[in-house]
C-alpha atoms as a PDB file:
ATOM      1  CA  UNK A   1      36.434 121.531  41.453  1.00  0.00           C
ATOM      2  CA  UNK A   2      36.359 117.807  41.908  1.00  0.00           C
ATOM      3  CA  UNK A   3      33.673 116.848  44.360  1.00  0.00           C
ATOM      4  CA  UNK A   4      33.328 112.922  44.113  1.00  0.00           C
ATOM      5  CA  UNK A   5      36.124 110.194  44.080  1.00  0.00           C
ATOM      6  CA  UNK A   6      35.271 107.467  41.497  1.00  0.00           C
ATOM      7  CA  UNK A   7      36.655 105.296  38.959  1.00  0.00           C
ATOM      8  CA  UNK A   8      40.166 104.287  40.948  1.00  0.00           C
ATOM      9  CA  UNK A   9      39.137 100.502  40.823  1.00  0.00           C
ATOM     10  CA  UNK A  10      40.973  99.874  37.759  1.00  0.00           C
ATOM     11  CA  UNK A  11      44.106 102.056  38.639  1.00  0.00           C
ATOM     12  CA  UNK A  12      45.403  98.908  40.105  1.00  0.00           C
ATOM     13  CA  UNK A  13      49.386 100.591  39.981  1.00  0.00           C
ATOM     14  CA  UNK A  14      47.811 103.943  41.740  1.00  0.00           C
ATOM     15  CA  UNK A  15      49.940 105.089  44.838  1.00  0.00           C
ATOM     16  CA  UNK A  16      49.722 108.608  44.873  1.00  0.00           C
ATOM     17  CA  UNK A  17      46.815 110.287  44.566  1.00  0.00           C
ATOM     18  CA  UNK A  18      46.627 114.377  45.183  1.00  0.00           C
ATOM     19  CA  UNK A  19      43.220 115.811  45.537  1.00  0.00           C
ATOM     20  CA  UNK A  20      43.885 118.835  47.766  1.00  0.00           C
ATOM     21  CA  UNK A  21      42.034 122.012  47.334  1.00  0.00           C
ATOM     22  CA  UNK A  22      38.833 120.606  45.886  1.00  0.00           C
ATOM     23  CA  UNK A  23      34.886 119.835  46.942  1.00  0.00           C
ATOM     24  CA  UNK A  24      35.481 116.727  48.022  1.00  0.00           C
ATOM     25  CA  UNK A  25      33.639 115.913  51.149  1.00  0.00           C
ATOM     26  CA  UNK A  26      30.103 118.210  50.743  1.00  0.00           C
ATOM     27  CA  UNK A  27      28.267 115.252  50.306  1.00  0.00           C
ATOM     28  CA  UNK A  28      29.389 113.360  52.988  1.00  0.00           C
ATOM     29  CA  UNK A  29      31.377 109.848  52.616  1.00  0.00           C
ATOM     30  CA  UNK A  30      29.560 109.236  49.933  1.00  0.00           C
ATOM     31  CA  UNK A  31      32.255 111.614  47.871  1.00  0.00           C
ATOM     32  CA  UNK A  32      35.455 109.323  49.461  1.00  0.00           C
ATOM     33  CA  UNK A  33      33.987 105.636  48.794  1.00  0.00           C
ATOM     34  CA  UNK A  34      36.415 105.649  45.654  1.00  0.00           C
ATOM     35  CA  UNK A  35      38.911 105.813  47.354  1.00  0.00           C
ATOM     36  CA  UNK A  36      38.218 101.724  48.791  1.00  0.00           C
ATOM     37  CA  UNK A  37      38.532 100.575  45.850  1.00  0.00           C
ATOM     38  CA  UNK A  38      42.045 101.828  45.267  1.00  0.00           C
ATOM     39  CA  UNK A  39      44.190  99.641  48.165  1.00  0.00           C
ATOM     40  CA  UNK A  40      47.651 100.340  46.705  1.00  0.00           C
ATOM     41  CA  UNK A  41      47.777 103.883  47.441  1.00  0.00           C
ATOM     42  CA  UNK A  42      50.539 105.131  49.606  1.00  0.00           C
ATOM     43  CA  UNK A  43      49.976 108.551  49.770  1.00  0.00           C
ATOM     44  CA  UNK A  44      46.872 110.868  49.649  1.00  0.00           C
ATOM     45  CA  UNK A  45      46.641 113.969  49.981  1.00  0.00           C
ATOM     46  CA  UNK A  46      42.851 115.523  50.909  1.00  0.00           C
ATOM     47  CA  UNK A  47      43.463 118.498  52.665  1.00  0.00           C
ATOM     48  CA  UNK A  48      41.581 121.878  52.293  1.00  0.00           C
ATOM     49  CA  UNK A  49      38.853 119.957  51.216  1.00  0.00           C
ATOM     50  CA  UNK A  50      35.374 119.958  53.057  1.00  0.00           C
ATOM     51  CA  UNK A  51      35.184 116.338  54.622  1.00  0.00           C
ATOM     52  CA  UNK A  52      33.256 116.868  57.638  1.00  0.00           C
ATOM     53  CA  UNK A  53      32.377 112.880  58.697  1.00  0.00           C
ATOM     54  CA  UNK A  54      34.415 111.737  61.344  1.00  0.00           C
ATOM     55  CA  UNK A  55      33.984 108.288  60.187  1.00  0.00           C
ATOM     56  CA  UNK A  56      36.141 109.142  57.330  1.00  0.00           C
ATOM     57  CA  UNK A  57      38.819 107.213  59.599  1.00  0.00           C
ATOM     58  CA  UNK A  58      37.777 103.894  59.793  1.00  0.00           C
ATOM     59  CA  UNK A  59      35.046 103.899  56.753  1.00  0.00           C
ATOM     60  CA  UNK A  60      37.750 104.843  54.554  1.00  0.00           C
ATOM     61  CA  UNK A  61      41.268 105.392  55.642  1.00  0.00           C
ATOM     62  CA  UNK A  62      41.010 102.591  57.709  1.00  0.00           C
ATOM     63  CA  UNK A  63      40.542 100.347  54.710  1.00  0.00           C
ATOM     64  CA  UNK A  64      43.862 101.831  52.818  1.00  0.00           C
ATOM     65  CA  UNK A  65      45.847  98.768  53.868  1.00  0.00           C
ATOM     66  CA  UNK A  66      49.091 100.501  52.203  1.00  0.00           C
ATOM     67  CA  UNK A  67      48.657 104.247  52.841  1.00  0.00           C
ATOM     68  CA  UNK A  68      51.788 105.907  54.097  1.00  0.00           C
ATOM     69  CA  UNK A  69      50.958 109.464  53.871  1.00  0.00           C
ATOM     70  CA  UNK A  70      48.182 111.206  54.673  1.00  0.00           C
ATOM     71  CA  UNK A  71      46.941 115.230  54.172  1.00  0.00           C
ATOM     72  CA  UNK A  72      43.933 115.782  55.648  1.00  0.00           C
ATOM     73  CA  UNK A  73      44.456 119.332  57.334  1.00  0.00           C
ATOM     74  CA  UNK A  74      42.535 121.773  56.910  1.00  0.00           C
ATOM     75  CA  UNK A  75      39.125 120.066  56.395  1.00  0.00           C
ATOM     76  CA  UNK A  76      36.436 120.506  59.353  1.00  0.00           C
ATOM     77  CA  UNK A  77      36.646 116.773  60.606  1.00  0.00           C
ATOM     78  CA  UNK A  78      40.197 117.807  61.839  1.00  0.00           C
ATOM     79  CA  UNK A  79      38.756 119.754  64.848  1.00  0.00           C
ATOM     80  CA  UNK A  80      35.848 117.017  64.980  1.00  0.00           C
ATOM     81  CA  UNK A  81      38.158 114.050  66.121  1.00  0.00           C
ATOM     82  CA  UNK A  82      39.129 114.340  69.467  1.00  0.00           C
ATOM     83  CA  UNK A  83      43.041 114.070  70.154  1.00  0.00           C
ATOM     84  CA  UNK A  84      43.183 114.061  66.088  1.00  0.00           C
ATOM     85  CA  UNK A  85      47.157 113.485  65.459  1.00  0.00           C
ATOM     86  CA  UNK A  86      47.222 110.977  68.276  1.00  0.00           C
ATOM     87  CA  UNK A  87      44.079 108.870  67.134  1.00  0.00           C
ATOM     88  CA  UNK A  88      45.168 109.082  63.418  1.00  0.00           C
ATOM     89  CA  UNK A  89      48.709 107.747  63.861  1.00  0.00           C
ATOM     90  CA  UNK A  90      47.378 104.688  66.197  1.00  0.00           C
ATOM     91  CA  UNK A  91      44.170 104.092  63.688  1.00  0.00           C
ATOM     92  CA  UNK A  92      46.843 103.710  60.518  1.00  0.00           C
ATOM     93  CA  UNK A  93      49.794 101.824  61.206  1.00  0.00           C
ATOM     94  CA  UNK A  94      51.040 102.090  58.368  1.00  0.00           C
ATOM     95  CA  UNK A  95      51.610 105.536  58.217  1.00  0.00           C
ATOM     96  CA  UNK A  96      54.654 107.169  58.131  1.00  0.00           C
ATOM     97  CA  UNK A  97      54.139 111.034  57.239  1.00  0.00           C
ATOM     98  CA  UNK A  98      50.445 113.168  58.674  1.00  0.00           C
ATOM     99  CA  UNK A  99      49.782 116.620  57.597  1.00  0.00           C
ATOM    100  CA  UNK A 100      52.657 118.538  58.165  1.00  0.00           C
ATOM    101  CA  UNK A 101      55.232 116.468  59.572  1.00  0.00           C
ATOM    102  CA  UNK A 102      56.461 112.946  59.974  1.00  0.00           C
ATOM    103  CA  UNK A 103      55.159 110.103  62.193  1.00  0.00           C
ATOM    104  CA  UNK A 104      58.424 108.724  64.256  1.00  0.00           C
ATOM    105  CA  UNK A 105      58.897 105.411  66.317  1.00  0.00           C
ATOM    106  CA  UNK A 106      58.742 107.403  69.613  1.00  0.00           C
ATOM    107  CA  UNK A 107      55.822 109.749  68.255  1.00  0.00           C
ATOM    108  CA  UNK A 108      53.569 106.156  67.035  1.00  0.00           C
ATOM    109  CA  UNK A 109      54.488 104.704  70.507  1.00  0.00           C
ATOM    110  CA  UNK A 110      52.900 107.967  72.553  1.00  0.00           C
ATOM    111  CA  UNK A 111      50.015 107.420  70.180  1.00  0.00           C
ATOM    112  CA  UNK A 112      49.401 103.785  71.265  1.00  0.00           C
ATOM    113  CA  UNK A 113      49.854 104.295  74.938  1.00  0.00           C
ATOM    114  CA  UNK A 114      47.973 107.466  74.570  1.00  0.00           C
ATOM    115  CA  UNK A 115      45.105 105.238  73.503  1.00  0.00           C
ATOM    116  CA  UNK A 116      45.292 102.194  76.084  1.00  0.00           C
ATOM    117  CA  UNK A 117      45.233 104.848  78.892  1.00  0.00           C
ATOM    118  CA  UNK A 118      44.807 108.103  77.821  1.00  0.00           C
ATOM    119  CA  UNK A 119      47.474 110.846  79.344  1.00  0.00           C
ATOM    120  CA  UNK A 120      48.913 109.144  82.258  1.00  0.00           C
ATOM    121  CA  UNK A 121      49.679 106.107  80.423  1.00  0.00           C
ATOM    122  CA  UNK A 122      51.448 108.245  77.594  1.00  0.00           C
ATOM    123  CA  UNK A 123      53.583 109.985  80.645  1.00  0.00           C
ATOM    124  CA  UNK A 124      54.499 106.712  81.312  1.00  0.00           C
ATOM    125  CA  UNK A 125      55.507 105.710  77.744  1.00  0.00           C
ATOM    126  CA  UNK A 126      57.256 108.899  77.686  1.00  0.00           C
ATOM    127  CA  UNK A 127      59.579 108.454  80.410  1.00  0.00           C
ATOM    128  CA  UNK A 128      60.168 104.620  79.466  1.00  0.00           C
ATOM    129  CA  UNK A 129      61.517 106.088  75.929  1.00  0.00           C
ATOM    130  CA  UNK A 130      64.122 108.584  78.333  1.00  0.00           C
ATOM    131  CA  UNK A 131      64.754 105.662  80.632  1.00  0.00           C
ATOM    132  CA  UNK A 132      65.819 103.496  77.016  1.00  0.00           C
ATOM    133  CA  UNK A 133      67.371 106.308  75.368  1.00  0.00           C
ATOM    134  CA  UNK A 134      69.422 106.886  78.620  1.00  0.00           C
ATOM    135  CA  UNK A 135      70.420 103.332  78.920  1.00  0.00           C
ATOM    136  CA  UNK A 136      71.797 103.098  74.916  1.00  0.00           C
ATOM    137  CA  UNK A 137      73.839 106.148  75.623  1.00  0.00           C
ATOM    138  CA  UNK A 138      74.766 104.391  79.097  1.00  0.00           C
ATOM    139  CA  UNK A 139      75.754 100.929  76.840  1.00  0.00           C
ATOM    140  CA  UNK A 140      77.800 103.101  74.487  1.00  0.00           C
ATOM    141  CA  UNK A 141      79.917 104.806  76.485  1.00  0.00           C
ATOM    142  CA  UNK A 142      80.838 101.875  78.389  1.00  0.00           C
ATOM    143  CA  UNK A 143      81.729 100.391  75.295  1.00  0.00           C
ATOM    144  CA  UNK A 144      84.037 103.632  74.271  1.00  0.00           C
ATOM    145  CA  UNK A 145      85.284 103.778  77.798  1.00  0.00           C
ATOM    146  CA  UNK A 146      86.341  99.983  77.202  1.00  0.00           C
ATOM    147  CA  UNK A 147      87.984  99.886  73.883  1.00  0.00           C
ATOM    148  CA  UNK A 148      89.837 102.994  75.384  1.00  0.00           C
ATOM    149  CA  UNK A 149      91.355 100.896  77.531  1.00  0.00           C
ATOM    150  CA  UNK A 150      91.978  98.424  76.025  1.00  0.00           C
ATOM    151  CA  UNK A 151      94.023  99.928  73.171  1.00  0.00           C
ATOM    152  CA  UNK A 152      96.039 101.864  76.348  1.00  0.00           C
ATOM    153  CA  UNK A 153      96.885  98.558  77.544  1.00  0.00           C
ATOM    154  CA  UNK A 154      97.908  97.737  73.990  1.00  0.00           C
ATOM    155  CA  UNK A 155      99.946 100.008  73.582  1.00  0.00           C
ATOM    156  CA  UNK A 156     101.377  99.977  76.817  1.00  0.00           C
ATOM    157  CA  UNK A 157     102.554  96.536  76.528  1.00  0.00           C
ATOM    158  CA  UNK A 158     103.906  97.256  72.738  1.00  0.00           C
ATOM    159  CA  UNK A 159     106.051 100.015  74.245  1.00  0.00           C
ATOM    160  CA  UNK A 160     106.858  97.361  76.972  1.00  0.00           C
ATOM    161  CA  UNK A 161     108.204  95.033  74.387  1.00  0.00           C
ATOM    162  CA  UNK A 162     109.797  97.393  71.988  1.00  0.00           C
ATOM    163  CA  UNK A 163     111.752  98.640  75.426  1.00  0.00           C
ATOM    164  CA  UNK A 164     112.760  94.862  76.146  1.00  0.00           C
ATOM    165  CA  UNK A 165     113.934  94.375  72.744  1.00  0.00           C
ATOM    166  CA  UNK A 166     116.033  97.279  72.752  1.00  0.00           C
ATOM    167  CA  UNK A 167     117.558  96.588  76.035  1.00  0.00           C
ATOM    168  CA  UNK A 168     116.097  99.505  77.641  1.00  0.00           C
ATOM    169  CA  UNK A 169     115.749 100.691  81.227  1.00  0.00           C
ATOM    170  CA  UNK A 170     112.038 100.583  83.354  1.00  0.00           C
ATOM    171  CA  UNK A 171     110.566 104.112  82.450  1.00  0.00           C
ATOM    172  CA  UNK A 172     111.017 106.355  85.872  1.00  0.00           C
ATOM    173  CA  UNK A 173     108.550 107.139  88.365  1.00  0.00           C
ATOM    174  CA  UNK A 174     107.956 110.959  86.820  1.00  0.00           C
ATOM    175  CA  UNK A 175     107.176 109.176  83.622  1.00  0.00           C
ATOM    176  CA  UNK A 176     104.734 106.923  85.002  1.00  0.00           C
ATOM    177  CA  UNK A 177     103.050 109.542  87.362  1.00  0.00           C
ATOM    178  CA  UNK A 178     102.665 111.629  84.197  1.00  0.00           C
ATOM    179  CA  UNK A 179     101.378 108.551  81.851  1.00  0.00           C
ATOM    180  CA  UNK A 180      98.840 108.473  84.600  1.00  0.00           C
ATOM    181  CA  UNK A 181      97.987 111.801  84.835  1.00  0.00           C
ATOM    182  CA  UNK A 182      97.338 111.944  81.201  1.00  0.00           C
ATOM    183  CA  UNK A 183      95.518 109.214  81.107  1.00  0.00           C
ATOM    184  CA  UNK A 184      93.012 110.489  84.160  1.00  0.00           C
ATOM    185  CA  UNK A 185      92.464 113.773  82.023  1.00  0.00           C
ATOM    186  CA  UNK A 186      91.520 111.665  78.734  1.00  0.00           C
ATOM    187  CA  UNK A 187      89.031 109.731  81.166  1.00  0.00           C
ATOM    188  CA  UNK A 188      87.893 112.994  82.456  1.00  0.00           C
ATOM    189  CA  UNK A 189      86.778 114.267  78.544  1.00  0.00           C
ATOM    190  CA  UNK A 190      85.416 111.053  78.102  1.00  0.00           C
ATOM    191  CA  UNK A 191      82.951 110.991  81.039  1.00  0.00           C
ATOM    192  CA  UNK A 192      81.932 114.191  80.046  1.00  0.00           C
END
């Protein structure tokens, strides 16, 4: 039944602070000012509440220079703010978790180029995250593909020696057309 926020400004070790299911919010931002004068909290959670002001976001949560996570579904100004997930996760960077799931690299990235330019500019941002994503993979498997060979050669030229040293005839041409043949099938699994 709470209905105001008050009183946090000498909780100064405060960083959670759970107010979900209450009043809060009938009075307009009046009921959330508290919450400013509480800056170490990391996570709040104010959903199914009644906050209705869309300048909840940068009145209040705005000025949460350490909030992490944030609940705020389930209250009216949800449907009020326009691209709400997107506009919340580039408004706070701090945050880390929103409503109902968490806020990843890729997902605060869309947000930001979502904002500079709307859709097309988060297409873009989009496929420059695939085009990255595709090069890493690229990078790895060249490295894989190199150490491959390189411990092929290794052992190659161990075998080599150990043949010398035991006085040992030049493997035949069957054995080397079926070293090779293995080898082609290993780099066949590999590429794939």
């Amino acid at each position: 039944m709470i209905s105001t926020i008050e009183g946090l400004a000498g909780c100064v070790k405060l960083d959670s602070l759970m107010l979900g299911r209450n009043r809060i919010g009938r009075n307009g931002l009046d009921d959330l000012k508290g919450l400013v004068e509480c800056p170490t909290l990391v996570s709040l959670d104010l959903q199914n509440n009644h906050i209705q002001d869309e300048a909840v976001l940068p009145e209040i949560l705005q000025k949460l220079p350490n909030l992490r996570v944030l609940y705020l579904q389930n209250n009216p100004v949800v449907k009020k703010i326009t691209n709400y997930r997107k506009t919340i996760i580039n408004a706070i960077p701090s945050l880390t978790y929103l409503d109902d799931r968490p806020v990843f690299k890729d997902d605060r990235r869309n947000a930001e180029a979502f904002a500079r330019g709307g859709n097309e500019e988060e297409r873009k941002e989009r496929q420059k995250i695939k085009d990255e994503e595709k090069e890493r993979h690229d990078k790895n498997h060249n490295a894989f593909r190199a150490m491959m060979a390189a411990a092929r050669e290794e052992k190659r030229l161990a075998e080599e020696k150990a043949r010398k040293e035991k006085g040992e005839p030049e493997p035949s041409q069957q054995k080397k057309s079926e070293d090779e043949k293995y080898e082609k099938k290993l780099d066949a699994i590999i590429e794939a």
